[in-house]
N, C-alpha and C. Protein backbone atom coordinates (compact mmCIF):
# COMPACT_ATOMS: atom_id res chain seq x y z
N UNK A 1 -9.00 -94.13 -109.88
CA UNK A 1 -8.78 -92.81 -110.45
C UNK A 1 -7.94 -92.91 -111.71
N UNK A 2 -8.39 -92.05 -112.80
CA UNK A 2 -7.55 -92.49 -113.57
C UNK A 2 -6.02 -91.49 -114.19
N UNK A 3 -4.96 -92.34 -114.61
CA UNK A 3 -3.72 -91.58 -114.50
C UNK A 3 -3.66 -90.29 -115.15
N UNK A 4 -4.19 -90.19 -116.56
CA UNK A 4 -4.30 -88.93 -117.16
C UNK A 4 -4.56 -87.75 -116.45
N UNK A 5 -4.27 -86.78 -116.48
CA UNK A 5 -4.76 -85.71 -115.48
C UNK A 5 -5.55 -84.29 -116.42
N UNK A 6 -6.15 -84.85 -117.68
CA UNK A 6 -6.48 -84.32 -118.97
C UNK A 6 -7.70 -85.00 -118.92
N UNK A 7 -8.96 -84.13 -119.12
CA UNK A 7 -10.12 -84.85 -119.99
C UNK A 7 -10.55 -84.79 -121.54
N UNK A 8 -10.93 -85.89 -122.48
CA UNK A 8 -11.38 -85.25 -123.35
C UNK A 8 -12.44 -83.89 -123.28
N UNK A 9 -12.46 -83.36 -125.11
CA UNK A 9 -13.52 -82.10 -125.11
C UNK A 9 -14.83 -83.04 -124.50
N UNK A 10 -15.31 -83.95 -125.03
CA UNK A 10 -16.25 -84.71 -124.83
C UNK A 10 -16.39 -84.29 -122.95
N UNK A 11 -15.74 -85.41 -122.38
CA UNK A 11 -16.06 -85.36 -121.02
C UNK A 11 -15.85 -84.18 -120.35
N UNK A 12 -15.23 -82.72 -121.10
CA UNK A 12 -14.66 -81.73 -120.45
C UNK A 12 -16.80 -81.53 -120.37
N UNK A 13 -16.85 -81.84 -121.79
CA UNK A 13 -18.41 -80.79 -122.03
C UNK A 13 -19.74 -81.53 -121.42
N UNK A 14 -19.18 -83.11 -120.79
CA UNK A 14 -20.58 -84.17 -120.16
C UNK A 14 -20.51 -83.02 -118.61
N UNK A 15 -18.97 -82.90 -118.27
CA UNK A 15 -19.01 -82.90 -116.70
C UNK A 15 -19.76 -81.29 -117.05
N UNK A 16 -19.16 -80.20 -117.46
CA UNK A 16 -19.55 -78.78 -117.32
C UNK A 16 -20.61 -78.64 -116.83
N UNK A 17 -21.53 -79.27 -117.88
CA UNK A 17 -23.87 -79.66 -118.12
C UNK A 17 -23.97 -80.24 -116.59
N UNK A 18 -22.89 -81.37 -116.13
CA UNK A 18 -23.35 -81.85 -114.70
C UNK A 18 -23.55 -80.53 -113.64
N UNK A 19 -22.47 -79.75 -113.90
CA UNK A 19 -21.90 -78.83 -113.02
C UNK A 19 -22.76 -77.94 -112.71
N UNK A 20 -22.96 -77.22 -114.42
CA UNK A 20 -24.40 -76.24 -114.26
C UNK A 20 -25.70 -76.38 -113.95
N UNK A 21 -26.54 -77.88 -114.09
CA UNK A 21 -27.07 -78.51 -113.66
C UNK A 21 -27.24 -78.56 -112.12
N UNK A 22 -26.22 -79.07 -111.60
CA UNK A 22 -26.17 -79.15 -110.25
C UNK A 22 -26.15 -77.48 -109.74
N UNK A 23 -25.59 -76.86 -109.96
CA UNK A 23 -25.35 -75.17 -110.31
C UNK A 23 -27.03 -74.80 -109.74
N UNK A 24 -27.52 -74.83 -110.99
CA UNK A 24 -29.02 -74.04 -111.08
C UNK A 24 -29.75 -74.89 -110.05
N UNK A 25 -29.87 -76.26 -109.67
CA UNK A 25 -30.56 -76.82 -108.72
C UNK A 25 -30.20 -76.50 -107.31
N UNK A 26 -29.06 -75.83 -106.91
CA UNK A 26 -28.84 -75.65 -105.36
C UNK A 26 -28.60 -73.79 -105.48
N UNK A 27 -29.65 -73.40 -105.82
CA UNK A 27 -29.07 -71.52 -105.89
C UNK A 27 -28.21 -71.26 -104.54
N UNK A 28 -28.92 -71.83 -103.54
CA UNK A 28 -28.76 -70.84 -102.18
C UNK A 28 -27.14 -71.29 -101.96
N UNK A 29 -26.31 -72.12 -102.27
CA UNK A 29 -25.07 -72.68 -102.23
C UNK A 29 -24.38 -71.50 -102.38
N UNK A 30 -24.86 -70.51 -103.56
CA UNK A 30 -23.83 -69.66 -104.41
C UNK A 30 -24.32 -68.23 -104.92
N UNK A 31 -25.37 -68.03 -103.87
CA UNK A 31 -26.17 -67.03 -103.83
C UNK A 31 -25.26 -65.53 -105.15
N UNK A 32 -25.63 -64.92 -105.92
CA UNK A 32 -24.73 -63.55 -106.62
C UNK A 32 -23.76 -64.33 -107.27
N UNK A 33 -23.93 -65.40 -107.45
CA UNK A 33 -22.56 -65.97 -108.29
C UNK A 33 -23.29 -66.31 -109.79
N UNK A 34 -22.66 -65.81 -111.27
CA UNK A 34 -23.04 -66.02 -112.35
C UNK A 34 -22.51 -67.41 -112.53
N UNK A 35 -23.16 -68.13 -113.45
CA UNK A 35 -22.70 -69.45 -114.50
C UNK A 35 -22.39 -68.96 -115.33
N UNK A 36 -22.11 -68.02 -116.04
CA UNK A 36 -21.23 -67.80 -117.43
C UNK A 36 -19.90 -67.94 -116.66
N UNK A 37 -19.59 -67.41 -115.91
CA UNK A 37 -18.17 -66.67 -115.21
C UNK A 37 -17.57 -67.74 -114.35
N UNK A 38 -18.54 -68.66 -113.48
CA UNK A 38 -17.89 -69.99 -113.88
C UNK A 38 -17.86 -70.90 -114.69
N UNK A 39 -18.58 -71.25 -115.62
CA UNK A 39 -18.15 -71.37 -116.73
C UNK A 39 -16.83 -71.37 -117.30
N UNK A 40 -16.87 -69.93 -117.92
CA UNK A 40 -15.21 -69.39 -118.52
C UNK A 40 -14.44 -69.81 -117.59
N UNK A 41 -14.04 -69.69 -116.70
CA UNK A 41 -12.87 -70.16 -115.44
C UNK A 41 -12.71 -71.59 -115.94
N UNK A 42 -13.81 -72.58 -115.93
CA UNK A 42 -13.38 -74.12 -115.94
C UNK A 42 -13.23 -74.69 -116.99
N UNK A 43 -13.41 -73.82 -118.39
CA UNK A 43 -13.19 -73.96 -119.69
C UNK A 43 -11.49 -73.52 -119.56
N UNK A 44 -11.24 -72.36 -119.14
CA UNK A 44 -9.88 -72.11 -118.98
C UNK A 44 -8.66 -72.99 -118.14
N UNK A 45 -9.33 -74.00 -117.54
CA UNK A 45 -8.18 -74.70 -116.43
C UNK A 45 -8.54 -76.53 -116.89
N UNK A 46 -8.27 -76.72 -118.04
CA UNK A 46 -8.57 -78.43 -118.07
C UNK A 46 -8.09 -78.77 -116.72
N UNK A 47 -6.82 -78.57 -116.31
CA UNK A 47 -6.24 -79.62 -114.72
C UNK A 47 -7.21 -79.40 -113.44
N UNK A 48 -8.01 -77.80 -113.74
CA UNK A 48 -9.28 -78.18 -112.63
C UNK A 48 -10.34 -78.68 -112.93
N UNK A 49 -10.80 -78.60 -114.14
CA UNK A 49 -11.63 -80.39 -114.63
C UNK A 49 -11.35 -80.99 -114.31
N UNK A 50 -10.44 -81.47 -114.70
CA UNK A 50 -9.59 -82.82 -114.12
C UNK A 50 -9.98 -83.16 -112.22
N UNK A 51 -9.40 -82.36 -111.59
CA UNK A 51 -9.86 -82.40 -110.58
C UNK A 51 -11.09 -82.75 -110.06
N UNK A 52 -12.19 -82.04 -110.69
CA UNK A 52 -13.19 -81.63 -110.74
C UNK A 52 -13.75 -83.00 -110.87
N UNK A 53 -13.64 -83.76 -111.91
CA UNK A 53 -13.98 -85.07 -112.45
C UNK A 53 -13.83 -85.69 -111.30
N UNK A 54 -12.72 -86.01 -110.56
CA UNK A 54 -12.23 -86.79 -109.47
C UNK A 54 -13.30 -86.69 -108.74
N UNK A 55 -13.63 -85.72 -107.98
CA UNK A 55 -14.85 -85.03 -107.11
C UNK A 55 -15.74 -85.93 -107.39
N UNK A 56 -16.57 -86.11 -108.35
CA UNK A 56 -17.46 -86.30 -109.12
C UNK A 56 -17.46 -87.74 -109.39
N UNK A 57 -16.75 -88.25 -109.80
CA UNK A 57 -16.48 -89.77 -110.09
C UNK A 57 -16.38 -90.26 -108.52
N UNK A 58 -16.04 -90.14 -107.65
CA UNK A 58 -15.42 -90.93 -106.15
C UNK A 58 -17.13 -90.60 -105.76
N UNK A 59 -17.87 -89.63 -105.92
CA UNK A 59 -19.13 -89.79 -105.48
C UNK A 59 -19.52 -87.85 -104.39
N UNK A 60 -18.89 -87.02 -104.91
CA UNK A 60 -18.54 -86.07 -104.07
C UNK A 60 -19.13 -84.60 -104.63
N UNK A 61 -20.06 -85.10 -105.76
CA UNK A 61 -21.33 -84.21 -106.14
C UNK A 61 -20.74 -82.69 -106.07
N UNK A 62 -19.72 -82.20 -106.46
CA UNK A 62 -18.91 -80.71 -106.19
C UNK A 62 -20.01 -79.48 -106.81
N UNK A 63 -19.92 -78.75 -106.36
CA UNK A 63 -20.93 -77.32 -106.53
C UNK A 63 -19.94 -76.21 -106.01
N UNK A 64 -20.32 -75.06 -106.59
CA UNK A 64 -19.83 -73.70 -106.28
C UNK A 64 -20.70 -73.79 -104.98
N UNK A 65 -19.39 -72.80 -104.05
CA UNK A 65 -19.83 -72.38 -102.53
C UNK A 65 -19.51 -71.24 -102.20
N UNK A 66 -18.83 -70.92 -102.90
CA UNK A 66 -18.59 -69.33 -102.65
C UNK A 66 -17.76 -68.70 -104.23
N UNK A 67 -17.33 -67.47 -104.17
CA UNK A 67 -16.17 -66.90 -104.56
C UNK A 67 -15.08 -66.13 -103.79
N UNK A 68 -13.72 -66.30 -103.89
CA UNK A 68 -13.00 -65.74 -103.16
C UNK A 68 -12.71 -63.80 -104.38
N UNK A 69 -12.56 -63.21 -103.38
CA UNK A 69 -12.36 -62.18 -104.33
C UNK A 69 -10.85 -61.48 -104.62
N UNK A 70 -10.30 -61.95 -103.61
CA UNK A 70 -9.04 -61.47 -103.10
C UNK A 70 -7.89 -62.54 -104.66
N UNK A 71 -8.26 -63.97 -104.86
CA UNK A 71 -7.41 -64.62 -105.62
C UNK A 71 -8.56 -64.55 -107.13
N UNK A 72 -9.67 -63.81 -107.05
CA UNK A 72 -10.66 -64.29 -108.29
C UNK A 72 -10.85 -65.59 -108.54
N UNK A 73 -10.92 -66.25 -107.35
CA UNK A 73 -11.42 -67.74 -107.91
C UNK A 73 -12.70 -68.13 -106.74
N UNK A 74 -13.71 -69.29 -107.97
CA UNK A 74 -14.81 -69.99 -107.07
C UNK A 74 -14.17 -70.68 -106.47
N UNK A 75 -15.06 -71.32 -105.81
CA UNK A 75 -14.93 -72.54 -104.45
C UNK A 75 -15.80 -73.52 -104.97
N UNK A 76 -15.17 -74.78 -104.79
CA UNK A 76 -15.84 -76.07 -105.61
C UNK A 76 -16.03 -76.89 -104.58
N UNK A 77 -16.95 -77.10 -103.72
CA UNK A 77 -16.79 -78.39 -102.38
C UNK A 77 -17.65 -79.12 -102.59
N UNK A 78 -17.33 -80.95 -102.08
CA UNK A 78 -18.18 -82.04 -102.22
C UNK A 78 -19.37 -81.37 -101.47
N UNK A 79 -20.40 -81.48 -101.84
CA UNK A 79 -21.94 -81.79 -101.20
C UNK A 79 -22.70 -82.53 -101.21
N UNK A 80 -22.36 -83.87 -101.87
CA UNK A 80 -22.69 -84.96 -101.34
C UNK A 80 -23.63 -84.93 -99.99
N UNK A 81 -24.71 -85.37 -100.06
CA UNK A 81 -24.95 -85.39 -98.88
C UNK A 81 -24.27 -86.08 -97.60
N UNK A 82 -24.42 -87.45 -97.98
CA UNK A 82 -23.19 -88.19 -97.05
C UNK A 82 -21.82 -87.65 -97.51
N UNK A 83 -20.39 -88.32 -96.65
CA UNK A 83 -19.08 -88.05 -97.50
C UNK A 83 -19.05 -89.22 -98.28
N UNK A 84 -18.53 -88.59 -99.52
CA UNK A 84 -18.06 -89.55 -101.15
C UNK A 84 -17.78 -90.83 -100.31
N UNK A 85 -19.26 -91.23 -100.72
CA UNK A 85 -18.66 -93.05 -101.03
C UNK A 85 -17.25 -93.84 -101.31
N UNK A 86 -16.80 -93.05 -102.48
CA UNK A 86 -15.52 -93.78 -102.82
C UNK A 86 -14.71 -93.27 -102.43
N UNK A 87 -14.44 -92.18 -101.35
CA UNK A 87 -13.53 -92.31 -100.43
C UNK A 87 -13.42 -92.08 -99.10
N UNK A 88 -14.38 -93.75 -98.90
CA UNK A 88 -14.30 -93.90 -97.43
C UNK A 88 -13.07 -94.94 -97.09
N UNK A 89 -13.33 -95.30 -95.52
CA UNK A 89 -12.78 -96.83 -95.26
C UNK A 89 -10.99 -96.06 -95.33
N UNK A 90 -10.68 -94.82 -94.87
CA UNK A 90 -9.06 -94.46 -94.98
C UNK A 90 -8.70 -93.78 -93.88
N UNK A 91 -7.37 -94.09 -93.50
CA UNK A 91 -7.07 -93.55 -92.26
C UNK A 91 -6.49 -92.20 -93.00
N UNK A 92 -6.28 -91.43 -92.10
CA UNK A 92 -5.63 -89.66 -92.46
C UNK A 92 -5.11 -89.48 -92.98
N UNK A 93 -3.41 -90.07 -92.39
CA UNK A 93 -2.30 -89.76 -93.59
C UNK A 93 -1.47 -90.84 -93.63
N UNK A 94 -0.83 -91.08 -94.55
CA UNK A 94 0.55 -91.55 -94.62
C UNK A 94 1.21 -92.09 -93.94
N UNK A 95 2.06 -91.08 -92.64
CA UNK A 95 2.63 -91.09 -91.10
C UNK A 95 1.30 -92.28 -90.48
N UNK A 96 0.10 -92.05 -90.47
CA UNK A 96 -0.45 -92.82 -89.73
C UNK A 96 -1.16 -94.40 -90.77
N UNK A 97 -1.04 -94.68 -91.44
CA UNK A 97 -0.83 -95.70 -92.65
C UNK A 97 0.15 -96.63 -92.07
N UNK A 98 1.67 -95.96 -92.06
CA UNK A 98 3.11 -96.70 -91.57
C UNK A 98 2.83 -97.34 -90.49
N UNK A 99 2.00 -96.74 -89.77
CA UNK A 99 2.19 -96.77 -87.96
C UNK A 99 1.31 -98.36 -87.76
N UNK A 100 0.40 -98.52 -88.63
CA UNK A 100 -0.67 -99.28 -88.41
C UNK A 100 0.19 -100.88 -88.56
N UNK A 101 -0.13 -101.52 -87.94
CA UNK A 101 0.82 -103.61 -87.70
C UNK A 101 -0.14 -103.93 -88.55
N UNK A 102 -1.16 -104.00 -88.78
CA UNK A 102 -2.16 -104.97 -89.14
C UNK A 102 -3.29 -104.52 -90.07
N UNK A 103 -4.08 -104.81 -91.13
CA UNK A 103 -4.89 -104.42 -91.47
C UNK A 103 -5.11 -102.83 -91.83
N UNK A 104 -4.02 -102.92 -92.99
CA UNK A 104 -3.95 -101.53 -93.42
C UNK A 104 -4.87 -100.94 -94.85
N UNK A 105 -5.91 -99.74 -94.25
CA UNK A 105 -6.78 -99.63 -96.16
C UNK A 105 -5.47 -99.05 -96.99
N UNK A 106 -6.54 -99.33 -97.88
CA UNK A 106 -5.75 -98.74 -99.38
C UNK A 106 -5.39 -97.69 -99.17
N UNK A 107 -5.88 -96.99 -98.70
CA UNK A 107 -5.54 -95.21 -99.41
C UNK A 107 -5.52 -94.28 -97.87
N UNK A 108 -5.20 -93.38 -97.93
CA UNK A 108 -4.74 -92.60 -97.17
C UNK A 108 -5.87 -91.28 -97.62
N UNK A 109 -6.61 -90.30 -96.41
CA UNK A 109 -7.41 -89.30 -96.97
C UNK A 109 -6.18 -88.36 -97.59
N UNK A 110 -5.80 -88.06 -96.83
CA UNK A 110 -4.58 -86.82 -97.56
C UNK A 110 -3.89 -87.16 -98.60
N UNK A 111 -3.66 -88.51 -99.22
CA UNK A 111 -2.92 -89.24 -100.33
C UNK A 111 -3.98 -88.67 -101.32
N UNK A 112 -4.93 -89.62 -100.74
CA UNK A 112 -5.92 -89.48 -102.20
C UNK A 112 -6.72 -87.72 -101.74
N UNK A 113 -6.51 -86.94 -101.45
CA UNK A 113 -7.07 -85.56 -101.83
C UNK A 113 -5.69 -85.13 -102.78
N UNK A 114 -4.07 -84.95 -102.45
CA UNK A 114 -3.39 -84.83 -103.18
C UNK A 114 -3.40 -85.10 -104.49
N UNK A 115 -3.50 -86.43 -104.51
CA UNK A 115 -3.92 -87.25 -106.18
C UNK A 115 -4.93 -86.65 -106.56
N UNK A 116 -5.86 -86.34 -106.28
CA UNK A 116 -6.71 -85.76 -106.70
C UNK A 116 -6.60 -84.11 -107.21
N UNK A 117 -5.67 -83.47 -106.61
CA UNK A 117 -5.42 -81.94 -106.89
C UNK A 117 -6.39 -81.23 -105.97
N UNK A 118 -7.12 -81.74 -104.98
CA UNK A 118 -8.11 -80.84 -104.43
C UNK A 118 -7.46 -80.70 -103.01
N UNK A 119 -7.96 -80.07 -101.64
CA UNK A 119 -7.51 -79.54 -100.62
C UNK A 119 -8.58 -80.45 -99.73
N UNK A 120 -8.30 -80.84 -98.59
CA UNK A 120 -9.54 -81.50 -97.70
C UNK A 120 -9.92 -80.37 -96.97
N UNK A 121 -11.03 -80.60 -96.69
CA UNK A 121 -11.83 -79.07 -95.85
C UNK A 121 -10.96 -79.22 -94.67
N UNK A 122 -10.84 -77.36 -94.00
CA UNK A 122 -10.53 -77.30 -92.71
C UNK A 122 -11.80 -77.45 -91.83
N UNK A 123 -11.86 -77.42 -90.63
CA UNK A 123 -12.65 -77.18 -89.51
C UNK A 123 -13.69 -75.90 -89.86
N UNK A 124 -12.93 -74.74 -89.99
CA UNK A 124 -13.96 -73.57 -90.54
C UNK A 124 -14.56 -73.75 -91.58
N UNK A 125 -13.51 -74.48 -92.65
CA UNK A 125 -14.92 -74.61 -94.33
C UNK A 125 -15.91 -75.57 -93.86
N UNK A 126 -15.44 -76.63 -93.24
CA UNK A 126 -16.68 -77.63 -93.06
C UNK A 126 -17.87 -77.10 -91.68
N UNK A 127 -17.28 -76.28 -91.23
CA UNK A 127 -18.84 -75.47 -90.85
C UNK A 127 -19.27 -74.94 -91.33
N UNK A 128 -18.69 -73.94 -92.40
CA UNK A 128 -19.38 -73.01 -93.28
C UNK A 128 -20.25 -73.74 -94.05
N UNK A 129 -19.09 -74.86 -94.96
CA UNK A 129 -20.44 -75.89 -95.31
C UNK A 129 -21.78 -76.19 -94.69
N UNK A 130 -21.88 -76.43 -93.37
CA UNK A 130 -22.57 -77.12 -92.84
C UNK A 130 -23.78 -76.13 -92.73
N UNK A 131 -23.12 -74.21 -92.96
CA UNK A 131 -24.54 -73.74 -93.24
C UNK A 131 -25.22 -73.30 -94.29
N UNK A 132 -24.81 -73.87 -95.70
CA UNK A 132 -25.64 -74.54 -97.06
C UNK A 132 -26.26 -75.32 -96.92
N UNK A 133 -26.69 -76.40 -95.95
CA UNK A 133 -26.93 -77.83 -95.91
C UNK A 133 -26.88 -78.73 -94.70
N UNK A 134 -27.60 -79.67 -95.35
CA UNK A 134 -27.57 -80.51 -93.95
C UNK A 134 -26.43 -81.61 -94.47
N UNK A 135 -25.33 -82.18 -93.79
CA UNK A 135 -24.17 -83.04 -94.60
C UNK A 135 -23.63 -83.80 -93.57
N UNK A 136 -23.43 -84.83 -93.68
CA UNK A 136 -22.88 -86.11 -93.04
C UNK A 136 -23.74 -86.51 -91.60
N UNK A 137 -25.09 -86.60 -91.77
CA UNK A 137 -26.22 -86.77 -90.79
C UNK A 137 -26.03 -88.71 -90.95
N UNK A 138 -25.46 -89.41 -91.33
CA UNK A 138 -24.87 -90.88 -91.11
C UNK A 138 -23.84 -90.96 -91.39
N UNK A 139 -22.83 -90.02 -91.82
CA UNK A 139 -21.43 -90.20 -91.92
C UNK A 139 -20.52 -89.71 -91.42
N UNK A 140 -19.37 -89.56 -91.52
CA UNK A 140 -17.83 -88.51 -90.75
C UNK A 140 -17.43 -88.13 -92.19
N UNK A 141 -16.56 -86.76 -91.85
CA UNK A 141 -15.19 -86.42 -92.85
C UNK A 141 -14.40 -86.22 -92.49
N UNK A 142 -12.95 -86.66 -92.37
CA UNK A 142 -11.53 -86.39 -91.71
C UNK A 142 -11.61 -84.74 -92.33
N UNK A 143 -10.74 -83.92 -91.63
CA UNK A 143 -10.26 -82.38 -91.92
C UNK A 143 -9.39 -82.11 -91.46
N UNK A 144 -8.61 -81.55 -92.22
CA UNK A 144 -7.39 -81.41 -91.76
C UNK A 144 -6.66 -81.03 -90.71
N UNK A 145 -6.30 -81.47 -89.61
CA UNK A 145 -5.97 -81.08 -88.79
C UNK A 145 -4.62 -80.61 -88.37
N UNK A 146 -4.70 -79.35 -87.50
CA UNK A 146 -3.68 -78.94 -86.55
C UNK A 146 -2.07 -80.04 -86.30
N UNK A 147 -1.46 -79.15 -86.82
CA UNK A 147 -0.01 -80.08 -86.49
C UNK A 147 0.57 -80.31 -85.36
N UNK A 148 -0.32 -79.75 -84.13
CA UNK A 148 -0.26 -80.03 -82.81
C UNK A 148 -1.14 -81.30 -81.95
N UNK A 149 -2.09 -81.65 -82.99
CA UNK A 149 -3.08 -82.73 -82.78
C UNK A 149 -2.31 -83.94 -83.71
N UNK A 150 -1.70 -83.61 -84.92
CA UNK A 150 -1.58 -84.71 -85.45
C UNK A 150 -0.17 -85.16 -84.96
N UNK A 151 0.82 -84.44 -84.67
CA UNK A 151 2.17 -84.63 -83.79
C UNK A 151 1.63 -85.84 -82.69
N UNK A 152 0.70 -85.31 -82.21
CA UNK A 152 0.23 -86.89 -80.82
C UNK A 152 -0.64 -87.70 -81.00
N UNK A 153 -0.34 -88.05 -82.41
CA UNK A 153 -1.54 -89.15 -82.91
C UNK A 153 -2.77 -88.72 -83.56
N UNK A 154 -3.23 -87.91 -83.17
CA UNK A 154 -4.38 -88.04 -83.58
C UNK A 154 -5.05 -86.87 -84.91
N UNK A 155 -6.25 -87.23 -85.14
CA UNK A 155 -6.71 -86.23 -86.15
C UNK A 155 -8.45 -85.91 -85.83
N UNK A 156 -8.96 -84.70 -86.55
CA UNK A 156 -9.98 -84.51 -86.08
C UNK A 156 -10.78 -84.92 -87.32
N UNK A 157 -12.31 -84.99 -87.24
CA UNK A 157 -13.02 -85.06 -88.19
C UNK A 157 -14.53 -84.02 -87.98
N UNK A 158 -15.67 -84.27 -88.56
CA UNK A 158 -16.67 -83.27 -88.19
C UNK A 158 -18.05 -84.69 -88.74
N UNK A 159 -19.54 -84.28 -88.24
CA UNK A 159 -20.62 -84.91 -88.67
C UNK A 159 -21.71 -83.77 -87.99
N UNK A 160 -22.67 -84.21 -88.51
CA UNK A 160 -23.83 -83.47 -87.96
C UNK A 160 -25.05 -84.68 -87.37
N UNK A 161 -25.31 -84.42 -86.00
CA UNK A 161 -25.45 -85.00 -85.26
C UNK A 161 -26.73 -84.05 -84.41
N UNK A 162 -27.91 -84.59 -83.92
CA UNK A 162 -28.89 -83.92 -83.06
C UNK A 162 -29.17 -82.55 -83.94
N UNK A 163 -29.11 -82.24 -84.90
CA UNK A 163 -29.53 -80.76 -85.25
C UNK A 163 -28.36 -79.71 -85.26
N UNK A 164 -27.16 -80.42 -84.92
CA UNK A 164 -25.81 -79.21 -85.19
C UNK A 164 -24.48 -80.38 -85.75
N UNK A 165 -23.79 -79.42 -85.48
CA UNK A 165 -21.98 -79.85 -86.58
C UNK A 165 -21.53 -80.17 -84.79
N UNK A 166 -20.47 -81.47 -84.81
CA UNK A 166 -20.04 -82.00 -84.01
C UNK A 166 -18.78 -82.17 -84.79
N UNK A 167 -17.29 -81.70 -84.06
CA UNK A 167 -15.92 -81.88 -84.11
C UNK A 167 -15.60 -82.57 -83.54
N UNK A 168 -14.84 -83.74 -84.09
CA UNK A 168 -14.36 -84.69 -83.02
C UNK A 168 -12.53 -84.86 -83.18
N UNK A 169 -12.62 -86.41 -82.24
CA UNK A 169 -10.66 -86.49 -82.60
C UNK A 169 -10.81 -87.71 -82.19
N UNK A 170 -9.73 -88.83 -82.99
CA UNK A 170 -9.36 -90.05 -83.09
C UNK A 170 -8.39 -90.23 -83.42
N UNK A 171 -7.17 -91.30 -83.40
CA UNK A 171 -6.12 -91.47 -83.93
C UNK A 171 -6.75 -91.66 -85.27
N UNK A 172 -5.23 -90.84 -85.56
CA UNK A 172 -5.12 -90.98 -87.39
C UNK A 172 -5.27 -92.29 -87.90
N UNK A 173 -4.69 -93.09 -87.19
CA UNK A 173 -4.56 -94.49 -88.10
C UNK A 173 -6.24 -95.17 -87.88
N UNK A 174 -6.73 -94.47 -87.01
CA UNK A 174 -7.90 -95.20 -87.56
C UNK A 174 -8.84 -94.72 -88.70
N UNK A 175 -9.84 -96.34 -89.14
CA UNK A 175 -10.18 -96.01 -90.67
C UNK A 175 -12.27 -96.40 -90.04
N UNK A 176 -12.88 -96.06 -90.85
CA UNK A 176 -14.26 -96.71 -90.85
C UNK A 176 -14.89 -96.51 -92.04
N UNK A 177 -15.79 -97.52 -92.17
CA UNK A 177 -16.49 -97.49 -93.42
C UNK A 177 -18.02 -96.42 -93.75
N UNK A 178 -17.69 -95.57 -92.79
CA UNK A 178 -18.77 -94.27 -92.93
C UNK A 178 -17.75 -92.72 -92.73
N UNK A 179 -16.30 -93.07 -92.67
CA UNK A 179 -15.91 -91.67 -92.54
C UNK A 179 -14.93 -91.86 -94.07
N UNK A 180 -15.22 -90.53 -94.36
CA UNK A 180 -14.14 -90.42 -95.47
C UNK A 180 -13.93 -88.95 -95.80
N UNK A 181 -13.69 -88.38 -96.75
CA UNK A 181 -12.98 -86.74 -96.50
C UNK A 181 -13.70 -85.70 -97.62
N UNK A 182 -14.19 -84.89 -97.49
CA UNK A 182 -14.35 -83.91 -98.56
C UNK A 182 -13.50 -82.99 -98.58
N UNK A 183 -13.17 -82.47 -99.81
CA UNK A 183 -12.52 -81.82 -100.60
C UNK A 183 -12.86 -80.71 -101.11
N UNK A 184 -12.04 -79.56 -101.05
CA UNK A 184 -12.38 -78.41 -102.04
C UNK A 184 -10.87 -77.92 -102.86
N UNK A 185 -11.76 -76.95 -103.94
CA UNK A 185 -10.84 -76.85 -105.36
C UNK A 185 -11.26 -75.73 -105.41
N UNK A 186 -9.91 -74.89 -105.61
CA UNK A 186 -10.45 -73.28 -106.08
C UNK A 186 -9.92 -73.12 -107.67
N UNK A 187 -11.27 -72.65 -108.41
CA UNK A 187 -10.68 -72.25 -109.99
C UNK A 187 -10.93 -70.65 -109.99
């Protein structure tokens, strides 16, 4: 990832074309939602470009999913079909990183969504997701879990499995090379 948290005009104006692009190819994602109006929003916030880029670069294909009306901002979530490639292979958090004797990954999901500026889906967004699309039918995504689950180890994640969304739970400290985390960004 890289340290700047600024894109050039250049890459502000490669990613936008990706965005709208991806935009006009998935209507049903964002059903009543204009592209001018997001647009203007992501012209107005370089640091959620920035973000945005992250999404996008780790492998996490971001699209409008809704609008909130209450804060006036879209909803930007990986749709990737699988979860982002480049950030798999990580245990949850931090707390469970420390905990691990042996054979620790690089990165942490909640580290790297922070670094990133984006939010990891809860349990409810990643079902809502799940009814835009069909998503993680060979993979997992950690989500954030309950501070009553993660207090005793463990954390939950979600996949879609037999024709529906399956919630599960594992200790945090564990990592695999098919689960990794999606993210959302409100501009």
């Amino acid at each position: 990832m890289k340290n700047k948290k600024q894109l050039s005009s250049e890459q502000s104006a490669e990613l936008i074309e990706t965005l709208r692009t991806r935009f006009e190819k998935n209507k049903n994602r964002h059903k009543g939602i204009d592209w001018a109006k997001v647009q203007e929003k992501l012209e107005a916030k370089p640091d959620k470009l920035w973000a945005l880029d992250e999404m996008e670069v780790t492998g996490g294909e971001p699209d409008v999913i809704g609008y909130d009306q209450k804060t006036d901002e879209f909803l930007f979530c990986d749709c990737s079909a699988e979860t982002p490639k480049e950030r798999r292979s990580w245990c949850y958090d931090r707390a469970a990183w420390e905990s691990r004797k042996a054979n620790k990954p690089e990165n942490t999901a909640m580290d790297a969504a922070a670094e990133m500026g984006i939010e990891m889906l809860t349990e409810e967004q990643y079902i809502d997701l799940q009814q835009l699309g069909e998503f993680d039918l060979k993979t997992s995504s950690w989500l954030q879990t309950p501070a009553n689950i993660r207090k005793l180890g463990g954390a939950i994640f979600g996949d879609r499995r037999f024709g529906r969304v399956f919630i599960y739970h594992n200790g945090a400290d564990s990592y695999y090379a098919a689960r990794g985390f999606r993210g959302l960004l409100k501009v």
